[in-house]
PDB file of N, CA and C in Angstrom:
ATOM      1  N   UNK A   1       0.856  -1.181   0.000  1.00  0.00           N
ATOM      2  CA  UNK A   1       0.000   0.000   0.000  1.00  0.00           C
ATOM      3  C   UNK A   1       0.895   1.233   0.000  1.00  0.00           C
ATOM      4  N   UNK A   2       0.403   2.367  -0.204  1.00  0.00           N
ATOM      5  CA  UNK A   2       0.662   3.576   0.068  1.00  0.00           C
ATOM      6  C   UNK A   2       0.714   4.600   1.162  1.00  0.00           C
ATOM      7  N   UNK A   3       1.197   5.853   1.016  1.00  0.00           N
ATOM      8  CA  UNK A   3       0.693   6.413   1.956  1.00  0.00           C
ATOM      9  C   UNK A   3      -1.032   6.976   1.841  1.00  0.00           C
ATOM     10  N   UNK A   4      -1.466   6.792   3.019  1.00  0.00           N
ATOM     11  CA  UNK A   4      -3.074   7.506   3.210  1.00  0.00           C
ATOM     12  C   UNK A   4      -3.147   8.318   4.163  1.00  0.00           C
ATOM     13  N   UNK A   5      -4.372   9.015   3.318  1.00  0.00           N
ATOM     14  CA  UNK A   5      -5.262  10.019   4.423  1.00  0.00           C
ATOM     15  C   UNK A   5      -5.163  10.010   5.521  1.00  0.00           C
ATOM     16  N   UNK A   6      -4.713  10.685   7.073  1.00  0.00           N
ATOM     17  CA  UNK A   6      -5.233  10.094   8.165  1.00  0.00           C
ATOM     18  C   UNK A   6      -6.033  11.052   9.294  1.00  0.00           C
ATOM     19  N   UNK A   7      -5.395  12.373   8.970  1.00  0.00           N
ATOM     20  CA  UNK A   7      -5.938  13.658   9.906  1.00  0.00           C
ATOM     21  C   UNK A   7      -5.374  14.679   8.557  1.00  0.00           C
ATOM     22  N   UNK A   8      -5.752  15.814   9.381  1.00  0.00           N
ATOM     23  CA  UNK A   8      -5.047  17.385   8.656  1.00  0.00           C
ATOM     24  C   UNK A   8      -4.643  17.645  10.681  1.00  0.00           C
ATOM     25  N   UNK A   9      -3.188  18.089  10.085  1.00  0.00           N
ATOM     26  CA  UNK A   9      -2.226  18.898  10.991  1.00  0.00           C
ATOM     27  C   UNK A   9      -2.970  19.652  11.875  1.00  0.00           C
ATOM     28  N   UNK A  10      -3.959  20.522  11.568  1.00  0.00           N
ATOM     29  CA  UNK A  10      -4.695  21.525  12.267  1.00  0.00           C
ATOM     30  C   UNK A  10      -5.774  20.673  12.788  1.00  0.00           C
ATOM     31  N   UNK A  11      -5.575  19.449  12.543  1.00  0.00           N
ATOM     32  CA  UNK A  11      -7.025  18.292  13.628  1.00  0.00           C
ATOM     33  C   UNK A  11      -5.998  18.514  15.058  1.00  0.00           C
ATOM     34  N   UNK A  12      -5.170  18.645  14.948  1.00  0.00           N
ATOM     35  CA  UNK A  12      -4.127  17.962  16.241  1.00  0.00           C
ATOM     36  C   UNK A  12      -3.604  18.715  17.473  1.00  0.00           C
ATOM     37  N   UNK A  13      -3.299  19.413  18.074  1.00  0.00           N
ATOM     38  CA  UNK A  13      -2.768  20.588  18.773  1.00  0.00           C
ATOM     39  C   UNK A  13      -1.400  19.594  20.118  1.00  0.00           C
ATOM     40  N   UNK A  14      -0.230  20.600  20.008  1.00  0.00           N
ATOM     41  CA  UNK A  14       0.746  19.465  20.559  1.00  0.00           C
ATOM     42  C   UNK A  14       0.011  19.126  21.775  1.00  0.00           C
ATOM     43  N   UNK A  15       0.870  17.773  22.181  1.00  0.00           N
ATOM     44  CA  UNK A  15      -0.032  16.953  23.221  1.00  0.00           C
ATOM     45  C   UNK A  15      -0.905  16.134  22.807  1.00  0.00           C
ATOM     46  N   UNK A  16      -1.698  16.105  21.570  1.00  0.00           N
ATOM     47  CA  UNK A  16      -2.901  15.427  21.481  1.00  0.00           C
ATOM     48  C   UNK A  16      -2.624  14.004  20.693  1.00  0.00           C
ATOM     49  N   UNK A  17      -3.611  13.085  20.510  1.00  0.00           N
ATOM     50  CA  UNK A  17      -3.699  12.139  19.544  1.00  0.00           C
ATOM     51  C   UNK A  17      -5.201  11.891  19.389  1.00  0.00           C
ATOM     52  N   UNK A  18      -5.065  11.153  18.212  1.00  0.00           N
ATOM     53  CA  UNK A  18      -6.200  10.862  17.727  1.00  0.00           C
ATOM     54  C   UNK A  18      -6.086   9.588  17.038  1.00  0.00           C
ATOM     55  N   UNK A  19      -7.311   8.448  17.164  1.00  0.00           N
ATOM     56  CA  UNK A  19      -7.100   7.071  16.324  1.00  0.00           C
ATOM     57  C   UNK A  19      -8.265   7.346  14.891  1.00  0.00           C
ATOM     58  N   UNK A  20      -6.934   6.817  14.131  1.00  0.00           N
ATOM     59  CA  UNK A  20      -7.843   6.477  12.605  1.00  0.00           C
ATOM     60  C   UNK A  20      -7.439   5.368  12.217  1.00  0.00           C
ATOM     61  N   UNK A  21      -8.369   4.420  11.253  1.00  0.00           N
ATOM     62  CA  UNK A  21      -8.264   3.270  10.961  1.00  0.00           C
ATOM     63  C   UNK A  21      -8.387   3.248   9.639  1.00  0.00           C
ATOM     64  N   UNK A  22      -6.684   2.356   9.219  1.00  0.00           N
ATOM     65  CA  UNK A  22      -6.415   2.711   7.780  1.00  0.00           C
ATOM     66  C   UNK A  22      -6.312   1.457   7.001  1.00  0.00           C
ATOM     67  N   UNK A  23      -6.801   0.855   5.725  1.00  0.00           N
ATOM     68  CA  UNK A  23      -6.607  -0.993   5.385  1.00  0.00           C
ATOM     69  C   UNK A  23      -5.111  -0.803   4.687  1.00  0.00           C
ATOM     70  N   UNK A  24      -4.748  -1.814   5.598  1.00  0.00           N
ATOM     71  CA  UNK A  24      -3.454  -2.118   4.389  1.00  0.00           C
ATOM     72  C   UNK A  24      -3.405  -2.715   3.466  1.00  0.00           C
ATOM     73  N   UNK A  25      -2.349  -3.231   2.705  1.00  0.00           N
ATOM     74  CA  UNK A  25      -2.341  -3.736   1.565  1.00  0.00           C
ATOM     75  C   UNK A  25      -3.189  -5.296   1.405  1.00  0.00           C
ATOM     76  N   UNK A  26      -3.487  -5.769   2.326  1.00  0.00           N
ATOM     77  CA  UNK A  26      -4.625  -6.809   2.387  1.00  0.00           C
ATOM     78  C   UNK A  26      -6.072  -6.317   3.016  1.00  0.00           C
ATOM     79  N   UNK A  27      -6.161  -5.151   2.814  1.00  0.00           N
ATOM     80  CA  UNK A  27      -7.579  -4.649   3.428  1.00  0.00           C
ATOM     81  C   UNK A  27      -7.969  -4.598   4.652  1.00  0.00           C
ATOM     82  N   UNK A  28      -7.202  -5.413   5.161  1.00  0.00           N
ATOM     83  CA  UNK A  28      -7.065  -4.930   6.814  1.00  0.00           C
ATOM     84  C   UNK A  28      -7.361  -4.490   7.769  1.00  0.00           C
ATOM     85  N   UNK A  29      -8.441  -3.870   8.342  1.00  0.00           N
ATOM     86  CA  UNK A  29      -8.240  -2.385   9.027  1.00  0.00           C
ATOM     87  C   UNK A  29      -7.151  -2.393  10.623  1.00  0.00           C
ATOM     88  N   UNK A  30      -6.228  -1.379  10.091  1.00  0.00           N
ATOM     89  CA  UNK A  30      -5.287  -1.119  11.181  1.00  0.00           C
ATOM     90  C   UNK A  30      -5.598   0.074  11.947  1.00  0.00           C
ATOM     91  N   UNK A  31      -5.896   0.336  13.499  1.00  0.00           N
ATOM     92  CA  UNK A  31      -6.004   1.269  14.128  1.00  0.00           C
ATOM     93  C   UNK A  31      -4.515   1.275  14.134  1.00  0.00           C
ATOM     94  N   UNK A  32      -4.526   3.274  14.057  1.00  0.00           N
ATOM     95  CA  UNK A  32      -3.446   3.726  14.163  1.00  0.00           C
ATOM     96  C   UNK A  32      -3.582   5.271  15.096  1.00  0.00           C
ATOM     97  N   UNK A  33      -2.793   5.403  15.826  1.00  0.00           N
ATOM     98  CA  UNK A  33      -2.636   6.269  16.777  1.00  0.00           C
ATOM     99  C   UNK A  33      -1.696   7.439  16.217  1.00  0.00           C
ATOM    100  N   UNK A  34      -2.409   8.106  15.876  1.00  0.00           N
ATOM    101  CA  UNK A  34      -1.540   9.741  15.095  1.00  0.00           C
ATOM    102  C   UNK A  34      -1.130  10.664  16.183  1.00  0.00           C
ATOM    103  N   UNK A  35       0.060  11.235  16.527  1.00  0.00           N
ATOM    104  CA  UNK A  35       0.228  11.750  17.817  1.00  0.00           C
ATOM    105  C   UNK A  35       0.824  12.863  17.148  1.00  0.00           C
ATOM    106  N   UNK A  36       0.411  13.945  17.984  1.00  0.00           N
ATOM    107  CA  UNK A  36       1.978  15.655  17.715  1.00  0.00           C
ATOM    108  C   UNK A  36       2.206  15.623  19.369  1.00  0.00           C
ATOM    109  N   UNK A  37       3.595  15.390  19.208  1.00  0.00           N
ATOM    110  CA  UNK A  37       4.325  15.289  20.440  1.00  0.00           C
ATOM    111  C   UNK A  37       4.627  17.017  21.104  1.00  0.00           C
ATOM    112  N   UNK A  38       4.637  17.181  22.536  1.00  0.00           N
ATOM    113  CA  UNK A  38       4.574  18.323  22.916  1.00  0.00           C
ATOM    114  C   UNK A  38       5.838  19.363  22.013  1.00  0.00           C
ATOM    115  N   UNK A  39       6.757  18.946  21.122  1.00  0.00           N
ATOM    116  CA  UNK A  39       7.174  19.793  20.509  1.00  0.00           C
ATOM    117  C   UNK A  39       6.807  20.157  18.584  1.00  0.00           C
ATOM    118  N   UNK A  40       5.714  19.497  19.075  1.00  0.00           N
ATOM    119  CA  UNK A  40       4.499  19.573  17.581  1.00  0.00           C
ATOM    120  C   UNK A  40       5.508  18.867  16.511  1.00  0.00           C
ATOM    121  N   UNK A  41       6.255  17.755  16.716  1.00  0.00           N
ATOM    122  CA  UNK A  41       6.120  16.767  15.671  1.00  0.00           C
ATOM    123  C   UNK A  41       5.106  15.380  15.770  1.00  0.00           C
ATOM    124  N   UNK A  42       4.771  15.023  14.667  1.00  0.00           N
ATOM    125  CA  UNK A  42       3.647  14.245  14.525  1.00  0.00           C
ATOM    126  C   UNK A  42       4.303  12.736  13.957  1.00  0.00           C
ATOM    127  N   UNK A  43       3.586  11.747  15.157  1.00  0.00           N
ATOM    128  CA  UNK A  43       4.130  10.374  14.967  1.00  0.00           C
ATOM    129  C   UNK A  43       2.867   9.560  14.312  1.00  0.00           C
ATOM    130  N   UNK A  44       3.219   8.295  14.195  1.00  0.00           N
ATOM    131  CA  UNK A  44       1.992   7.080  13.935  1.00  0.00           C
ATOM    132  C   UNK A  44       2.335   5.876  14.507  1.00  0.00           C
ATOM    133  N   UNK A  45       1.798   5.385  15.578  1.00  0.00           N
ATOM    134  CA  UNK A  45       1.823   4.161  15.882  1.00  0.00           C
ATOM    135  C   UNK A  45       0.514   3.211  16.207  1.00  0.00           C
ATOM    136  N   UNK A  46       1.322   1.956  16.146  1.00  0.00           N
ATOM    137  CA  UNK A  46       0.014   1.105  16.561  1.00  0.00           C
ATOM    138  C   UNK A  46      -0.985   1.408  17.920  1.00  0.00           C
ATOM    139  N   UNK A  47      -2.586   1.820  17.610  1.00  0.00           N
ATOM    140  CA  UNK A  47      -3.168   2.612  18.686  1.00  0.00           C
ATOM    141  C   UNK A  47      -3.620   1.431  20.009  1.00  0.00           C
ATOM    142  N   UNK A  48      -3.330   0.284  19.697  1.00  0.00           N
ATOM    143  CA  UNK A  48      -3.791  -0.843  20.865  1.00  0.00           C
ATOM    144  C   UNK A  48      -2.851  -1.428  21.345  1.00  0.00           C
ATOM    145  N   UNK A  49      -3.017  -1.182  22.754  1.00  0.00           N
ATOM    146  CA  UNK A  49      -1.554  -1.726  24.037  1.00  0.00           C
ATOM    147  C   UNK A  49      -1.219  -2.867  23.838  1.00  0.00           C
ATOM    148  N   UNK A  50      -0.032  -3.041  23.754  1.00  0.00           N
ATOM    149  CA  UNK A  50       0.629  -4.369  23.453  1.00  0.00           C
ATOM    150  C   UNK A  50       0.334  -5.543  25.411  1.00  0.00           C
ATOM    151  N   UNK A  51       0.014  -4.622  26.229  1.00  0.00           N
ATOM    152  CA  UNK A  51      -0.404  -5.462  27.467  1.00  0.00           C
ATOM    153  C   UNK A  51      -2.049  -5.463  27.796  1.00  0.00           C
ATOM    154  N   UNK A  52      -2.435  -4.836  27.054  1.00  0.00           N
ATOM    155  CA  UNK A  52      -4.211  -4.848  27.109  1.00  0.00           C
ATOM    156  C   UNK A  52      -4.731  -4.494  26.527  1.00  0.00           C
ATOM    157  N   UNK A  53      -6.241  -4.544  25.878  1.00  0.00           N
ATOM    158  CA  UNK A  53      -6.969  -4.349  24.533  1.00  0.00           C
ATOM    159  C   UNK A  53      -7.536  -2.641  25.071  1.00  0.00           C
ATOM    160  N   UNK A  54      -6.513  -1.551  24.912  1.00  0.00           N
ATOM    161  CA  UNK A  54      -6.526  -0.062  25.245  1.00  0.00           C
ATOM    162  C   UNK A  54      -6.154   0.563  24.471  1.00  0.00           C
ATOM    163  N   UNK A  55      -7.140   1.697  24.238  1.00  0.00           N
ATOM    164  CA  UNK A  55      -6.426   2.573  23.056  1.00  0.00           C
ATOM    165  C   UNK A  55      -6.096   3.693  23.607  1.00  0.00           C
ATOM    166  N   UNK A  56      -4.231   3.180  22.783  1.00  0.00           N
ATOM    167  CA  UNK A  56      -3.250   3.955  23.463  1.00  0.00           C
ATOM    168  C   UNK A  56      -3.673   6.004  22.872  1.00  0.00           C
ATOM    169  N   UNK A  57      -4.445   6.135  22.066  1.00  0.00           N
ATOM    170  CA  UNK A  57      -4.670   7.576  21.879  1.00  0.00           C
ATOM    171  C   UNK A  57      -5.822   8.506  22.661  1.00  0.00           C
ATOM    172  N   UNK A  58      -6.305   7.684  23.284  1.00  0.00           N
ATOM    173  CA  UNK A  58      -6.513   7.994  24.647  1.00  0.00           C
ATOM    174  C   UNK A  58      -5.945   8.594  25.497  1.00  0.00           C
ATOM    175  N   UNK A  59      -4.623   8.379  25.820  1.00  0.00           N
ATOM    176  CA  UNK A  59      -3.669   8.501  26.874  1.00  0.00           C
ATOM    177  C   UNK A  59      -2.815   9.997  26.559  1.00  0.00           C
ATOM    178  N   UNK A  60      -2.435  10.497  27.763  1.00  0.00           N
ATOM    179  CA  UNK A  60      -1.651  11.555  28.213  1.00  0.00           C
ATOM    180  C   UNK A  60      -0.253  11.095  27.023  1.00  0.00           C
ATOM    181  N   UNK A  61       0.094  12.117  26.205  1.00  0.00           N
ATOM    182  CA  UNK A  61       1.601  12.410  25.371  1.00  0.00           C
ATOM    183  C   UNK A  61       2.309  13.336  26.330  1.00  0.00           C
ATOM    184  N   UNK A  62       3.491  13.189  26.362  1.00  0.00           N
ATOM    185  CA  UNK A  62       4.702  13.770  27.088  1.00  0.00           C
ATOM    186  C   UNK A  62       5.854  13.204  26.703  1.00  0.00           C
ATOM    187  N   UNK A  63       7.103  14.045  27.175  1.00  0.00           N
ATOM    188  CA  UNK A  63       8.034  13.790  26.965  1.00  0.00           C
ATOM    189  C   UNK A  63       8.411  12.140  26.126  1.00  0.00           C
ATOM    190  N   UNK A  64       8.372  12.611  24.697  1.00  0.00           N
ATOM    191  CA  UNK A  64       8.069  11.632  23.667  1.00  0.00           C
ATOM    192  C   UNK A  64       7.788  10.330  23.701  1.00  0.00           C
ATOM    193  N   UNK A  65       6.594  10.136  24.642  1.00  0.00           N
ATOM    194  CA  UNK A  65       5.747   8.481  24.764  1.00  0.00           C
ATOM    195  C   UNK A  65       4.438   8.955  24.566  1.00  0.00           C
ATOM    196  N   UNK A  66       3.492   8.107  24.697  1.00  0.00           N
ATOM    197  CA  UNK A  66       2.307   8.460  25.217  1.00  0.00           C
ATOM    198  C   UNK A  66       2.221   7.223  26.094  1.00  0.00           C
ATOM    199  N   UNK A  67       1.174   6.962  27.079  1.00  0.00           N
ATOM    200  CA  UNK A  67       1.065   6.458  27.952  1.00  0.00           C
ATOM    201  C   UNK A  67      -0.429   5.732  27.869  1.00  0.00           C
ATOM    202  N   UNK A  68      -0.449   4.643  28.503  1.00  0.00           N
ATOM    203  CA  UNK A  68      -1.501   3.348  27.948  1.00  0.00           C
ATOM    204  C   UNK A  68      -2.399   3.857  29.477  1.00  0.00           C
ATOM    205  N   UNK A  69      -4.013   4.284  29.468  1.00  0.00           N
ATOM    206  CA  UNK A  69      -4.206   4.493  30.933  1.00  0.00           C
ATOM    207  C   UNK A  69      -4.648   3.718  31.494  1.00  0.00           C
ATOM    208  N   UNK A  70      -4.614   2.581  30.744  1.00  0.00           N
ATOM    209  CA  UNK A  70      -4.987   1.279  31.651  1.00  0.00           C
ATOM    210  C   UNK A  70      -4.040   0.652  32.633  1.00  0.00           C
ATOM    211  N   UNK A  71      -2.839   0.504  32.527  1.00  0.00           N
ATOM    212  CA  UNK A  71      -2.001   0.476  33.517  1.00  0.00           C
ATOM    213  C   UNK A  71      -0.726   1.408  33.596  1.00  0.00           C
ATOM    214  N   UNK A  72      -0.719   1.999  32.610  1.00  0.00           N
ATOM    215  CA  UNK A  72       0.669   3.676  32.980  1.00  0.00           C
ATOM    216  C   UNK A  72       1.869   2.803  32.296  1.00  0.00           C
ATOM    217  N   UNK A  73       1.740   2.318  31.316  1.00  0.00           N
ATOM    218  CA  UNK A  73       2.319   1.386  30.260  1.00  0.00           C
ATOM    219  C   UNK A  73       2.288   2.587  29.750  1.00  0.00           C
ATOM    220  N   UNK A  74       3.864   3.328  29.120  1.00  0.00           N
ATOM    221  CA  UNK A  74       4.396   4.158  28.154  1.00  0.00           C
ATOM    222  C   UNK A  74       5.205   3.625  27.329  1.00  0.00           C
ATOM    223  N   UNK A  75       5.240   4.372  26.023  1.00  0.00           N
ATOM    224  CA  UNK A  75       5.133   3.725  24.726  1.00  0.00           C
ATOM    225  C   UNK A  75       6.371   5.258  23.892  1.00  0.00           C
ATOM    226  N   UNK A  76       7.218   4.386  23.238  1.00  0.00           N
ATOM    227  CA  UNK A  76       7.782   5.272  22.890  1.00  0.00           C
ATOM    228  C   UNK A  76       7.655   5.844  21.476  1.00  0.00           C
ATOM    229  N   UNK A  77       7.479   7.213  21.227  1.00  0.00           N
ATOM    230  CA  UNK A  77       6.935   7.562  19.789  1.00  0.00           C
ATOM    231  C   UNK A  77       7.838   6.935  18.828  1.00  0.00           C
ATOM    232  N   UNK A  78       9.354   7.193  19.160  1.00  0.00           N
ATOM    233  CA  UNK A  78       9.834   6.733  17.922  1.00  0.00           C
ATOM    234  C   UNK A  78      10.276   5.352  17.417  1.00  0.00           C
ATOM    235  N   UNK A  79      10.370   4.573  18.765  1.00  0.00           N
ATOM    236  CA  UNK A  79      10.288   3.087  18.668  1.00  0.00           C
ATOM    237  C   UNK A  79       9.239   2.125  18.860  1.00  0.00           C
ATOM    238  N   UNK A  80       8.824   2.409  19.099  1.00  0.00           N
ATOM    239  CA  UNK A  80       7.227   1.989  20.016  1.00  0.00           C
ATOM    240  C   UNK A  80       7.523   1.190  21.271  1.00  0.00           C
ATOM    241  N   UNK A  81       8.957   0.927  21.637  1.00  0.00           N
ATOM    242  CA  UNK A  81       9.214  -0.074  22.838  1.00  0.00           C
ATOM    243  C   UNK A  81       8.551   0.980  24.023  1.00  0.00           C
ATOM    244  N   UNK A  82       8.053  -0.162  24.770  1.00  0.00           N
ATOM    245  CA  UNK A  82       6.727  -0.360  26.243  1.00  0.00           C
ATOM    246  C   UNK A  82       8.339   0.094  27.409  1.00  0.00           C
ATOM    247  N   UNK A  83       7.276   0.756  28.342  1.00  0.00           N
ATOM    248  CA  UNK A  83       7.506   0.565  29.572  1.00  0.00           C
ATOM    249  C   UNK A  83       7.418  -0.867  30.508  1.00  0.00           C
ATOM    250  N   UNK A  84       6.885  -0.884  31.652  1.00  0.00           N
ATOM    251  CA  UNK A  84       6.427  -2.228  32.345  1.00  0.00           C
ATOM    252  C   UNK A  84       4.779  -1.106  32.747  1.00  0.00           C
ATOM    253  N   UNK A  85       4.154  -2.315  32.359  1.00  0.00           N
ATOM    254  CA  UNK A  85       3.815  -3.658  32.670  1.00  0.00           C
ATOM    255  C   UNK A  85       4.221  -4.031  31.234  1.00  0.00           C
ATOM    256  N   UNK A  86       4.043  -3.179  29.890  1.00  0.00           N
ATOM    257  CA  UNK A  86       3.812  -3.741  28.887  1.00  0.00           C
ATOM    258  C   UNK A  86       5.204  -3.984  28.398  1.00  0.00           C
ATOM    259  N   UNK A  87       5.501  -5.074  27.587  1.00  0.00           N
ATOM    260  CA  UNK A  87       7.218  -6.075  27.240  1.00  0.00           C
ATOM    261  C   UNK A  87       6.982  -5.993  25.930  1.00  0.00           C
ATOM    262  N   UNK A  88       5.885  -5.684  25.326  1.00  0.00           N
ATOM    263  CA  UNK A  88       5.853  -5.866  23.330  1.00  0.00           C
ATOM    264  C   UNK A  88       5.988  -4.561  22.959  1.00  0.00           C
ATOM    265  N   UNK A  89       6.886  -4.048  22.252  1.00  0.00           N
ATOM    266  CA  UNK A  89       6.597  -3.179  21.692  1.00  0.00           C
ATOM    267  C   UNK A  89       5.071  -3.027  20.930  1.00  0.00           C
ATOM    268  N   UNK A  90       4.809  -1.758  20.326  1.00  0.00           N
ATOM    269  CA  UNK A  90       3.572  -1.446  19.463  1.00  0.00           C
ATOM    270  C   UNK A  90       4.365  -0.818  18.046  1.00  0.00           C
ATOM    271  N   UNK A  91       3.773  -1.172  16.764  1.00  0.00           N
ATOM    272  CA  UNK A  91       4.242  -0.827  15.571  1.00  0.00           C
ATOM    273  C   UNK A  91       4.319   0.924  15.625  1.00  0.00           C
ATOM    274  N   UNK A  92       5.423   0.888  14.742  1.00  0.00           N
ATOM    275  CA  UNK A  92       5.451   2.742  14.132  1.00  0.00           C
ATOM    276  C   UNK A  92       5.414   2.347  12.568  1.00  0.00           C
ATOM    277  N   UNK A  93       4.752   3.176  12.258  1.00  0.00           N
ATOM    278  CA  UNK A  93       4.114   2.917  11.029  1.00  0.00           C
ATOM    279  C   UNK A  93       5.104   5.018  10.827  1.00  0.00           C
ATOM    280  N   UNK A  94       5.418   4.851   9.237  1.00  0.00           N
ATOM    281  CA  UNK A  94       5.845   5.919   8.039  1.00  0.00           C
ATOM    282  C   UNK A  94       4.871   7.081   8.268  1.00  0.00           C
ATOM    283  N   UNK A  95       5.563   7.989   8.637  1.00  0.00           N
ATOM    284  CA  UNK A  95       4.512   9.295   8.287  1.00  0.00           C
ATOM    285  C   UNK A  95       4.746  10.637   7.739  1.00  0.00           C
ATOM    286  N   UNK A  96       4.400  10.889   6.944  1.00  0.00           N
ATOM    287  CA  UNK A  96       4.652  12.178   5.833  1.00  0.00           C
ATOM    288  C   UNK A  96       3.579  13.322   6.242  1.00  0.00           C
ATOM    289  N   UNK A  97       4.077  14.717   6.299  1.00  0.00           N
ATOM    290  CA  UNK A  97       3.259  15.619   6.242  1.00  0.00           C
ATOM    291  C   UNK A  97       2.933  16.191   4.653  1.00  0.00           C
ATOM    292  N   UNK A  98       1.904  16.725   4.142  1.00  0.00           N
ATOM    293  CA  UNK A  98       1.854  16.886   2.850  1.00  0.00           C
ATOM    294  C   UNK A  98       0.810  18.420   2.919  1.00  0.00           C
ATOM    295  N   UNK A  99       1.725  19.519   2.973  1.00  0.00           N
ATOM    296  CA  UNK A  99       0.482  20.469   3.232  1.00  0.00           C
ATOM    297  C   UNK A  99      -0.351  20.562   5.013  1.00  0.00           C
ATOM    298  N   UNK A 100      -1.041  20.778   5.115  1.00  0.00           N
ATOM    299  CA  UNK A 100      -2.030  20.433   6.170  1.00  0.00           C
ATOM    300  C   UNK A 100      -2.352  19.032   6.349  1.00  0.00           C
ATOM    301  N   UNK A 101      -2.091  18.067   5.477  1.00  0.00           N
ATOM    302  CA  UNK A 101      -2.257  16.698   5.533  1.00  0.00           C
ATOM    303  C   UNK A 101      -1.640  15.480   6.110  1.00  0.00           C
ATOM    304  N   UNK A 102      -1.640  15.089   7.032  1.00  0.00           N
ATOM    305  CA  UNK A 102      -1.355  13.920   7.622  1.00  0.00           C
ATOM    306  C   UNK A 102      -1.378  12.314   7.077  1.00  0.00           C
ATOM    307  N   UNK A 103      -0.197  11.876   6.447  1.00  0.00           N
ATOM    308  CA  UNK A 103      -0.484  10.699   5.631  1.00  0.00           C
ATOM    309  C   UNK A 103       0.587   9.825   6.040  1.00  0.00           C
ATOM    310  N   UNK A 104      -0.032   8.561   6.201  1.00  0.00           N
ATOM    311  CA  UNK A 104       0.523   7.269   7.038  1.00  0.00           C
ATOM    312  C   UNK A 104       0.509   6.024   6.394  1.00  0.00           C
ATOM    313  N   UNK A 105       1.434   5.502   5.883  1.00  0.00           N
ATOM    314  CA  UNK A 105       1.923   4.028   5.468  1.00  0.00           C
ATOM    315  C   UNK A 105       2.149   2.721   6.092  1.00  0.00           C
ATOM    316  N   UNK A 106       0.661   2.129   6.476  1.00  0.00           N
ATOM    317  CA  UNK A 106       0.627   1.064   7.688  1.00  0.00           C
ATOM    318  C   UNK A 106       1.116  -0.249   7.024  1.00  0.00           C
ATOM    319  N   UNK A 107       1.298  -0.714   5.732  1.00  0.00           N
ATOM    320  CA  UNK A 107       2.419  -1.086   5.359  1.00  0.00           C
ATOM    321  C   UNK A 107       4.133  -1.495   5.665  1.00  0.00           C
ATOM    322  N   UNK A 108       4.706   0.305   6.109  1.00  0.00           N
ATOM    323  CA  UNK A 108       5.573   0.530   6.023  1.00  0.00           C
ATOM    324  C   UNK A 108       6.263   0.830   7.787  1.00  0.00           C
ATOM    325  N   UNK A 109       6.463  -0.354   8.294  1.00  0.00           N
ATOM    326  CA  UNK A 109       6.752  -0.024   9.900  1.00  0.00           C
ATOM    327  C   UNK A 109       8.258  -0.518   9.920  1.00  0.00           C
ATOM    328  N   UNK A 110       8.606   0.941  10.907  1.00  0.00           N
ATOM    329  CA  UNK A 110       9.938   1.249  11.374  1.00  0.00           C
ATOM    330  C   UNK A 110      10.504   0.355  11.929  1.00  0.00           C
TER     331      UNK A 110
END
């Protein structure tokens, strides 16, 4: 697959995330967790906790994780490796800004 649609830049304000669900190249649907980290760069990772069925875009962003609030399982934007409780990392999926446009390649993980 390609890159796709997922937000516009101005959906987001730093700190925030938001989940969109994108098919990959087998149709798929992948929740994906679009984040702008408190210094307004914008990540994509897999939006469900690798230690419990939680969506991680839910959770408080800071100092470049966001945090799972089901058990305070933090997640790192640019690797996706877990804190404890959680031991699995979560996918980072490719992300391009294009204009105001937010576009993500769930395909294509880091």
């Amino acid at each position: 697959m390609a890159l796709q649609f997922a937000c516009k830049v101005s959906d987001l304000d730093a700190g925030e995330a938001t989940c969109v669900t994108l098919p990959d190249g087998d149709g798929k649907a992948i929740k994906v967790a679009v984040v702008r980290d408190s210094d307004g760069i914008f990540h994509a990772i897999g939006d469900t906790c690798s230690h419990g069925d939680v969506p991680l875009s839910e959770g408080d962003v800071e100092d470049g994780t966001i945090e799972c609030w089901g058990h305070g399982a933090q997640f790192d934007l640019e690797t996706g490796q877990p804190t404890l409780p959680a031991t699995e990392p979560v996918p980072v999926y490719e992300l391009t800004l294009d204009g105001d446009d937010v576009l993500v390649d769930v395909d294509a993980s880091k």
